[in-house]
Protein backbone atom coordinates (compact mmCIF):
# COMPACT_ATOMS: atom_id res chain seq x y z
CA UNK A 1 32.73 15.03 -24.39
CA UNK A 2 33.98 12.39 -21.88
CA UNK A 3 33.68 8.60 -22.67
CA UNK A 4 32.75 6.02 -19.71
CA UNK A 5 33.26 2.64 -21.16
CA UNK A 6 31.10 1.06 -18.79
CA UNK A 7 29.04 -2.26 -17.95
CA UNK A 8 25.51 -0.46 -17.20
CA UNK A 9 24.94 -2.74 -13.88
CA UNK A 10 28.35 -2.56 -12.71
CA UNK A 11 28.55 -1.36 -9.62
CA UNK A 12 32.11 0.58 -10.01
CA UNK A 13 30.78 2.23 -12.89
CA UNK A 14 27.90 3.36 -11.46
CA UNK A 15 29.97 5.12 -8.59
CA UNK A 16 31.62 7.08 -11.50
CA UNK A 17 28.42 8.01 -13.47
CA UNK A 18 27.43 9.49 -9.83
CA UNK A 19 30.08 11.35 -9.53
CA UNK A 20 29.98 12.60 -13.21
CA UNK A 21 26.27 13.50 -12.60
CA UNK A 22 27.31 15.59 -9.36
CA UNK A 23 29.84 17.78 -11.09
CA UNK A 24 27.32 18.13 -13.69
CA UNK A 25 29.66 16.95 -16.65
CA UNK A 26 28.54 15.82 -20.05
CA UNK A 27 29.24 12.42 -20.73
CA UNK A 28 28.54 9.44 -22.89
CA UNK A 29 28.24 5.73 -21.67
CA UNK A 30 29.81 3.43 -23.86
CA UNK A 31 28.56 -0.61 -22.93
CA UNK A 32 31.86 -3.01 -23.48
CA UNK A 33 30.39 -6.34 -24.28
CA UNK A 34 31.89 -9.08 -22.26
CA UNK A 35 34.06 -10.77 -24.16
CA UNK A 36 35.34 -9.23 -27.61
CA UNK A 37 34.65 -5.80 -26.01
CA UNK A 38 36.83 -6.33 -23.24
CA UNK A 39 39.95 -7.18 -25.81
CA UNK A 40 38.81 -3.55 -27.43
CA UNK A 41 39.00 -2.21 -24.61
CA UNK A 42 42.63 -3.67 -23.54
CA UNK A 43 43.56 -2.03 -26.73
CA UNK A 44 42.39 1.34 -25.29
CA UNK A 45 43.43 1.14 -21.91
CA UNK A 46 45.82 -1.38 -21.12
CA UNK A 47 43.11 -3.34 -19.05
CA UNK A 48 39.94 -5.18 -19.35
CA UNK A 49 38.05 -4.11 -16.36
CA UNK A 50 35.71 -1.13 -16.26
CA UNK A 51 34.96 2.00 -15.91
CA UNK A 52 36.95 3.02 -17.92
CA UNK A 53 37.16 7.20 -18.68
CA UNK A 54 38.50 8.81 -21.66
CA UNK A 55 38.71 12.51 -21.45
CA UNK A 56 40.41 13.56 -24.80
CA UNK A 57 43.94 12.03 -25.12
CA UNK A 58 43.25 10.88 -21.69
CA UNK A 59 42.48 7.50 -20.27
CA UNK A 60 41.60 6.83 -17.00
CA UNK A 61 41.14 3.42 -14.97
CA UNK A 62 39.07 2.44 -11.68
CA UNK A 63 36.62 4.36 -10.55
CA UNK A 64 39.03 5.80 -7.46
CA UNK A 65 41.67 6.58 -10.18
CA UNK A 66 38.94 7.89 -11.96
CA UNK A 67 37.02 10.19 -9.04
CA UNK A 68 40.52 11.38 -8.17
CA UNK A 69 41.13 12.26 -11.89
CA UNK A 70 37.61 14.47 -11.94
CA UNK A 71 38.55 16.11 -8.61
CA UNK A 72 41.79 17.45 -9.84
CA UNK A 73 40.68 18.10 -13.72
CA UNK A 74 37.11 19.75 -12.31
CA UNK A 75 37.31 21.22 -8.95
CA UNK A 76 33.67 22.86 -9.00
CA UNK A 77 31.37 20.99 -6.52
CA UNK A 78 34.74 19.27 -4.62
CA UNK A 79 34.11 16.02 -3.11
CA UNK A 80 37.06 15.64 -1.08
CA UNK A 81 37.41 18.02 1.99
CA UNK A 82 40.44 19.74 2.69
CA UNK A 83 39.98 19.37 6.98
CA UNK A 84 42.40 16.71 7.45
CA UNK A 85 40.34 14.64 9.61
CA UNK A 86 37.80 14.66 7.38
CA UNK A 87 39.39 14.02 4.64
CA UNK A 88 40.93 10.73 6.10
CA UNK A 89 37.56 9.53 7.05
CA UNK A 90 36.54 10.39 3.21
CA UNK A 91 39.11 8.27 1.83
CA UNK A 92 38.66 5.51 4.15
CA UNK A 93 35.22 5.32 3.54
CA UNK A 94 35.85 5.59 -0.15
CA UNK A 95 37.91 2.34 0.14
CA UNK A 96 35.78 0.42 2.67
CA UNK A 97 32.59 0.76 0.33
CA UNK A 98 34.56 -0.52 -2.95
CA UNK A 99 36.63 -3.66 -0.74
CA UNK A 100 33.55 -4.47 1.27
CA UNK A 101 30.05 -3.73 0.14
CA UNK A 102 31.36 -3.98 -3.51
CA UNK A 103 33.03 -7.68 -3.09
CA UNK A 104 30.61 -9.00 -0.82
CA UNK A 105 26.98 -7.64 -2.52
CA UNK A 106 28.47 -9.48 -5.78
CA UNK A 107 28.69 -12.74 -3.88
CA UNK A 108 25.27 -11.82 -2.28
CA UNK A 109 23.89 -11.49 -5.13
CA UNK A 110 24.89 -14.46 -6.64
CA UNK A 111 23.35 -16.08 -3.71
CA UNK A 112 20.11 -14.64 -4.32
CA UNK A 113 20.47 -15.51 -8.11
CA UNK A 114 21.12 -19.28 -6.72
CA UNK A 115 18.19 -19.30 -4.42
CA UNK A 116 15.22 -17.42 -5.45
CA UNK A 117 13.73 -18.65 -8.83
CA UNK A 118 11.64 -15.29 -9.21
CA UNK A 119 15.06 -12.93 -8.78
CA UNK A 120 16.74 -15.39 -11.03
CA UNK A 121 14.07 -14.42 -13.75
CA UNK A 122 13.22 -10.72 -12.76
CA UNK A 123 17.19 -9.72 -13.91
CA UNK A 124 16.69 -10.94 -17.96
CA UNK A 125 15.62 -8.71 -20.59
CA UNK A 126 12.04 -7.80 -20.51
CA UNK A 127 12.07 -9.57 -24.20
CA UNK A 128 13.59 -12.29 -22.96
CA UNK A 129 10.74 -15.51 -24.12
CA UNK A 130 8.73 -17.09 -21.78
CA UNK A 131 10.78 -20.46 -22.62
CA UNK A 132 13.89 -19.07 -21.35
CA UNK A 133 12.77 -17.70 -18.38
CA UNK A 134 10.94 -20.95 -17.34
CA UNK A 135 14.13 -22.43 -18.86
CA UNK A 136 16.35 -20.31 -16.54
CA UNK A 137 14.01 -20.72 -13.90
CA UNK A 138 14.07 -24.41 -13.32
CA UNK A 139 17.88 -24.95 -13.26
CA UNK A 140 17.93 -26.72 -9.44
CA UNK A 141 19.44 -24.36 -7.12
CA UNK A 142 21.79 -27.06 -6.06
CA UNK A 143 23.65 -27.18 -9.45
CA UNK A 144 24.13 -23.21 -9.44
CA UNK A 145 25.49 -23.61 -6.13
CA UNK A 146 28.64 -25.98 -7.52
CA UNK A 147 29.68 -23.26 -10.42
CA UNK A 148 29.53 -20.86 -8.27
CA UNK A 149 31.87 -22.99 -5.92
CA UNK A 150 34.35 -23.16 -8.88
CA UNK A 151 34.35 -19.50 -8.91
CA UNK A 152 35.08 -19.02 -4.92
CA UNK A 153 31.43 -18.57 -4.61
CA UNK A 154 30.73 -21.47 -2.39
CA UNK A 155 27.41 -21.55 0.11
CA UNK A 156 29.89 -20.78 3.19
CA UNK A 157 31.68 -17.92 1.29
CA UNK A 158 28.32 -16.76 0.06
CA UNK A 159 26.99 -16.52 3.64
CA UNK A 160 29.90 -14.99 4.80
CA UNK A 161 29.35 -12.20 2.80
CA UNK A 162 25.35 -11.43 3.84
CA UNK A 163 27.08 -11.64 7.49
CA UNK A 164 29.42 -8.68 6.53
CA UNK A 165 26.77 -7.10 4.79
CA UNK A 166 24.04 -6.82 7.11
CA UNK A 167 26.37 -5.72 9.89
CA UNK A 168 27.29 -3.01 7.25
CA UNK A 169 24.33 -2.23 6.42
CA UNK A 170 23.36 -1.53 10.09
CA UNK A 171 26.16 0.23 10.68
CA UNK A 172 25.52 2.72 8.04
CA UNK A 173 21.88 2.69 9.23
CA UNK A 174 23.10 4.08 12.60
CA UNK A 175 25.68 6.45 11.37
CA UNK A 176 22.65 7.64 8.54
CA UNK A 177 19.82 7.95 11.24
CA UNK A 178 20.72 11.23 12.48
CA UNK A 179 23.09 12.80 10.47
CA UNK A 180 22.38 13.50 6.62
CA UNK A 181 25.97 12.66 5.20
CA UNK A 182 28.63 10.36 6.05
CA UNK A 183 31.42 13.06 6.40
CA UNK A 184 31.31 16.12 7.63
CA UNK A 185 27.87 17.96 6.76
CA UNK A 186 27.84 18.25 3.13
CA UNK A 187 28.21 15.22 1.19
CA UNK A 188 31.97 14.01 0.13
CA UNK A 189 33.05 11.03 -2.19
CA UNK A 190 32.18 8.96 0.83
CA UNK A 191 29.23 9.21 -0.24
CA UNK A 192 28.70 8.67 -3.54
CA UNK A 193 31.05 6.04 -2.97
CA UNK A 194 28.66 3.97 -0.93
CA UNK A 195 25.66 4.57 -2.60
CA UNK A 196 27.63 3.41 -5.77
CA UNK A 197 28.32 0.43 -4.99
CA UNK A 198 25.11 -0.59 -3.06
CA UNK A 199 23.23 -0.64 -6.11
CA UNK A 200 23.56 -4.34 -6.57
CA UNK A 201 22.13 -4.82 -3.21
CA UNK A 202 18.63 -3.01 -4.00
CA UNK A 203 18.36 -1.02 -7.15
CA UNK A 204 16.75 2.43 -6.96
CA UNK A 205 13.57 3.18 -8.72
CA UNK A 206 13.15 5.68 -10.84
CA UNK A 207 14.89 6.04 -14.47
CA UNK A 208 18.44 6.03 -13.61
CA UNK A 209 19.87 2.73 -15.05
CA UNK A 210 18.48 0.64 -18.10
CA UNK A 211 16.51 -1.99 -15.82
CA UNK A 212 14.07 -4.04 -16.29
CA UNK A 213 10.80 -2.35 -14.63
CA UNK A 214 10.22 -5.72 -12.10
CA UNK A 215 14.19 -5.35 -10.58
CA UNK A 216 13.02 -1.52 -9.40
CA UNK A 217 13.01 -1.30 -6.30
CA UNK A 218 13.97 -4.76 -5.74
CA UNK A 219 17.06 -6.35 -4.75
CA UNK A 220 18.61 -8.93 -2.16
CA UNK A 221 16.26 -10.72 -0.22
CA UNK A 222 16.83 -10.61 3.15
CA UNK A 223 19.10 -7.06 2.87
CA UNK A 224 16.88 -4.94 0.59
CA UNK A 225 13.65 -5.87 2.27
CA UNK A 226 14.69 -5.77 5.79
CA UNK A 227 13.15 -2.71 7.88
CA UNK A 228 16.07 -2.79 10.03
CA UNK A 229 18.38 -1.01 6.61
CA UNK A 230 15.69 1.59 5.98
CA UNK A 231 17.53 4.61 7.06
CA UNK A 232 20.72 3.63 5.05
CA UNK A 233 18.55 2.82 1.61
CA UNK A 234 15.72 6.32 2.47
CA UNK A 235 19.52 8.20 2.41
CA UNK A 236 20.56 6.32 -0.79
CA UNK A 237 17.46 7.23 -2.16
CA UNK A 238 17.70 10.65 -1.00
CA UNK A 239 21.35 10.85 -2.83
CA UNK A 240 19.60 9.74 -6.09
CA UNK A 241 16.76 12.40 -6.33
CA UNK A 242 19.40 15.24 -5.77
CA UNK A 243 22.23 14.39 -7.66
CA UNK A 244 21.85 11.53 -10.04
CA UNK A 245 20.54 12.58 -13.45
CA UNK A 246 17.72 10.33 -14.98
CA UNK A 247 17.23 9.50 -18.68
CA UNK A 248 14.53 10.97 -20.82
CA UNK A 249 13.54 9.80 -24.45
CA UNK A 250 15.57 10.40 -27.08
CA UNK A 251 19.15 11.60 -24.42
CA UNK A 252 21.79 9.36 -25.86
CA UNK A 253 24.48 10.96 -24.29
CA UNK A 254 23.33 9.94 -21.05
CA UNK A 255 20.59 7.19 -21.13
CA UNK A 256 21.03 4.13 -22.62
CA UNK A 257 24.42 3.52 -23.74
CA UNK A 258 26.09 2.88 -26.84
CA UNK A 259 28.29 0.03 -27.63
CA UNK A 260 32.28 -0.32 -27.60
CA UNK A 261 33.60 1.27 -31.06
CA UNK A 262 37.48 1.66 -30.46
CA UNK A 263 39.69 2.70 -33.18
């Protein structure tokens, strides 16, 4: 069975687990811990960045590496068209969507994380004590703001990126309004590509990723809430119901994931 050492909110790996769930392949999602799983994982892959895809003898990294790798090892259900034209578009969506929805929803995000006190809390552990959260809650927005400054994720970089993203998101919106794929008319790695990714700018509902029950539905404020980006996230939605598979009880090769165990 194929391995996808993954981070279950990542938004690369997500892009890969929908294009596993398309081709209808078994697989099994393996979490890498930050940290000491990440060495484990150097050790299987040469890198410490996921998705990571073992297929046998076989190890695979980035999720375009890795969505290339699946078209050429499982050609049923292709995702890349053979019309030449179209096929550029494909693979210039595929890149656009991972360089700039990816990169600038993470900054986004950490925006949002910065700002809003009840998004902060909504994204720990339904477990998580009510001490922490009020703990986590009431660090001043203003002191989140510096770290993330020492990261490159300064208030000017931050709203650079909701810039970029809302004119993306309404450009998609256009494109989506009339038409029910991005390439062609049947969908392509375009657009699993894009529907990847966005994750971390509103998560879907429904059972597809091991979230807590108040981030469903949710996501950026501003960008997830916004009437404006309702065709693009009714399309993602639409991608979800018909080819993302959702976990049931008792699946543990495809709902919630096991953790790292390399050899």
């Amino acid at each position: 069975m194929l391995e996808l050492y993954q981070f279950e909110l990542s938004q690369y790996s997500e892009k890969v687990r929908l294009i596993l769930d398309y081709k209808g392949l078994e697989y099994k999602k393996i979490e890498v811990t930050p940290g000491v799983g990440q060495l484990e994982l150097f050790q299987l892959s040469g890198q410490r960045q996921v998705p990571v895809l073992k297929d046998g003898d076989t190890i695979v990294t980035d999720s375009t590496e890795i969505a290339f790798y699946l078209e050429r090892k499982y050609p049923e259900k292709p995702l890349i068209p053979t019309d030449p034209v179209q096929k550029g578009q494909c693979l210039l969506i595929e890149e656009w969507a991972d360089e700039s929805i990816a990169i600038k929803g993470r900054k986004a995000f950490v925006g949002a994380l910065n700002q809003n006190q009840n998004f902060r809390t909504s994204i720990l552990p339904q477990d998580t004590p009510d001490l922490l959260k009020n703990l986590v809650g009431a660090v001043p927005s203003e002191f989140l703001n510096l770290l993330g400054t020492g990261i490159g994720y300064s208030r000017d970089a931050i709203a650079e990126a909701e810039r970029g993203l809302k004119q993306d998101l309404e450009a998609l919106s256009l494109i989506l309004k009339e038409r029910p794929y991005l390439v062609g008319d049947r969908l392509t790695l375009a657009d699993l590509a894009v529907a990847g990714v966005s994750i971390i700018l509103k998560y879907p509902e429904g059972a597809y990723l091991d979230l807590p029950e108040a981030l469903k539905g949710k996501g950026i404020p501003g960008l997830a809430d916004n009437s404006a980006y309702e065709p693009f996230f009714t399309w993602r939605d639409r991608i979800y119901a018909e080819h993302r598979k959702t976990k049931f009880p008792g699946d543990r090769d495809n709902s919630s994931p096991t953790t790292i165990n390399i050899e």
